[in-house]
Protein backbone atom coordinates (compact mmCIF):
# COMPACT_ATOMS: atom_id res chain seq x y z
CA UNK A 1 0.00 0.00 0.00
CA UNK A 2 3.05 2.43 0.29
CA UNK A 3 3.01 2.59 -3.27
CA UNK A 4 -0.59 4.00 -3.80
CA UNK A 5 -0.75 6.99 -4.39
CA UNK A 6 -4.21 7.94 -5.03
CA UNK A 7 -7.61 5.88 -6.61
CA UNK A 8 -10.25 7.68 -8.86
CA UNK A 9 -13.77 6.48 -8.46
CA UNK A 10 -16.47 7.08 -11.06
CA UNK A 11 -19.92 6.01 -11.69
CA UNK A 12 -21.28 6.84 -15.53
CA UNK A 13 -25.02 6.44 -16.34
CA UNK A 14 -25.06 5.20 -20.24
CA UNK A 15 -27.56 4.95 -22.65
CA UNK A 16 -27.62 2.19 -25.19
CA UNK A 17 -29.51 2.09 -28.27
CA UNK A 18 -30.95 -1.54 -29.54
CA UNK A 19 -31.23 -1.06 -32.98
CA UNK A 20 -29.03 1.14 -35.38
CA UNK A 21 -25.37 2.14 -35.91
CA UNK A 22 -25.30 4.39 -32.95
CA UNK A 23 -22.99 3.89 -29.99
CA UNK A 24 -23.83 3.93 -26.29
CA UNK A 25 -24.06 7.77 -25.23
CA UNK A 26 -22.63 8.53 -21.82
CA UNK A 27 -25.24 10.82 -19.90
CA UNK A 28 -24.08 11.44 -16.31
CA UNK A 29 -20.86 11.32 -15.03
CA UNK A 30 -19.79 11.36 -10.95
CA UNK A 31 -16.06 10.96 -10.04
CA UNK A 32 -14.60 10.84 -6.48
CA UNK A 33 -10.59 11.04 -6.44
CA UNK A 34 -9.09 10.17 -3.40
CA UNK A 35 -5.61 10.23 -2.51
CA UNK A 36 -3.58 7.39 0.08
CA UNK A 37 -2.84 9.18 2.81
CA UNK A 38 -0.41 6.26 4.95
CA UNK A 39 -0.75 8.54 8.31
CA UNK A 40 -4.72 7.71 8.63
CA UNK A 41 -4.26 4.57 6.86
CA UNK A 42 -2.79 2.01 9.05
CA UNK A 43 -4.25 -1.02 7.09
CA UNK A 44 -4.54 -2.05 4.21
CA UNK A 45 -8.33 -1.58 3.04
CA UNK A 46 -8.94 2.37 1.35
CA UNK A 47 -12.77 3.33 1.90
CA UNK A 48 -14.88 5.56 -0.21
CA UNK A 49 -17.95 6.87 -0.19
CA UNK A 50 -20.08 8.13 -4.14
CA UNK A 51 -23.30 9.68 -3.31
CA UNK A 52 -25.79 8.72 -6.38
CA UNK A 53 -28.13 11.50 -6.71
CA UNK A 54 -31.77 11.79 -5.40
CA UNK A 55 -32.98 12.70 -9.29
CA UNK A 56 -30.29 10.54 -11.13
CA UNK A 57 -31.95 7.95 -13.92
CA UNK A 58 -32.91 4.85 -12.99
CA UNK A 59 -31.50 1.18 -14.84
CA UNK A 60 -33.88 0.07 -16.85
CA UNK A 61 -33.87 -2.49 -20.32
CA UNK A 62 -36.72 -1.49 -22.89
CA UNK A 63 -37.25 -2.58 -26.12
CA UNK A 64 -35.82 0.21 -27.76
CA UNK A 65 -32.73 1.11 -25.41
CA UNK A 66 -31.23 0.18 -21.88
CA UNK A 67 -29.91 2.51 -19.22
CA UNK A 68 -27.08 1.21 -16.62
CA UNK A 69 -24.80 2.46 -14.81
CA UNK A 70 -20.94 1.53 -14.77
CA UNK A 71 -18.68 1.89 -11.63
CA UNK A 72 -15.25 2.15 -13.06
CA UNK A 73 -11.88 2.35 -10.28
CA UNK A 74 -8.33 3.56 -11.43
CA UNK A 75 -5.77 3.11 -8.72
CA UNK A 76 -2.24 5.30 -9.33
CA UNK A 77 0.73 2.88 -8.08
CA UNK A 78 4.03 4.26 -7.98
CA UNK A 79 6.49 3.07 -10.43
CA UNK A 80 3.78 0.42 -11.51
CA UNK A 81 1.24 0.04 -13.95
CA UNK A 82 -1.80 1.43 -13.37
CA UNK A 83 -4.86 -0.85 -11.66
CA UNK A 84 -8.50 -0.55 -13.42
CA UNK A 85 -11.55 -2.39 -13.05
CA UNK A 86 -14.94 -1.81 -13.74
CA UNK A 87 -18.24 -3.00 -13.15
CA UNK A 88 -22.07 -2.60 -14.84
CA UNK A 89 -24.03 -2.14 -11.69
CA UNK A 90 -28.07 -1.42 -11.31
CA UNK A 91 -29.93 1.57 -9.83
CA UNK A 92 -33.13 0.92 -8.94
């Protein structure tokens, strides 16, 4: 963990179109960077906290187009490659 030196949260809403050439079309965007501090970090485990907002659009899969949301984490390491992952999650 001494290598960290910061992770950047972020949770997309996309839309994607069923039918045609069109690509998905990224409507909201929410990002949360957070940076390793080792003084208040004695272990191992970083926690974060991404508010979703009160009027933000809900998943859904219709026949014409589908609405999810993707949480995507980047984690800076020192002198390393970079760590990403990403996941389509559901807000209901």
């Amino acid at each position: 963990m001494k290598k960290v030196k910061k992770a950047i949260i972020q949770l997309s809403g996309v839309e994607h179109p069923r039918w045609g050439r069109i690509g998905s079309i990224m409507l909201e965007n929410i990002k949360k960077e957070i940076k390793y501090d080792e003084e208040d970090n004695k272990d191992s485990i970083i926690t974060f906290e991404i508010q979703i907002p009160q009027n933000a659009k809900r998943s859904y899969s219709g026949k014409y187009s589908e609405y999810y949301w993707i949480l995507e984490t980047k984690i800076d390491i020192s002198g390393k490659p970079d760590i990403h992952a990403n996941r389509i999650i559901q807000v209901i």
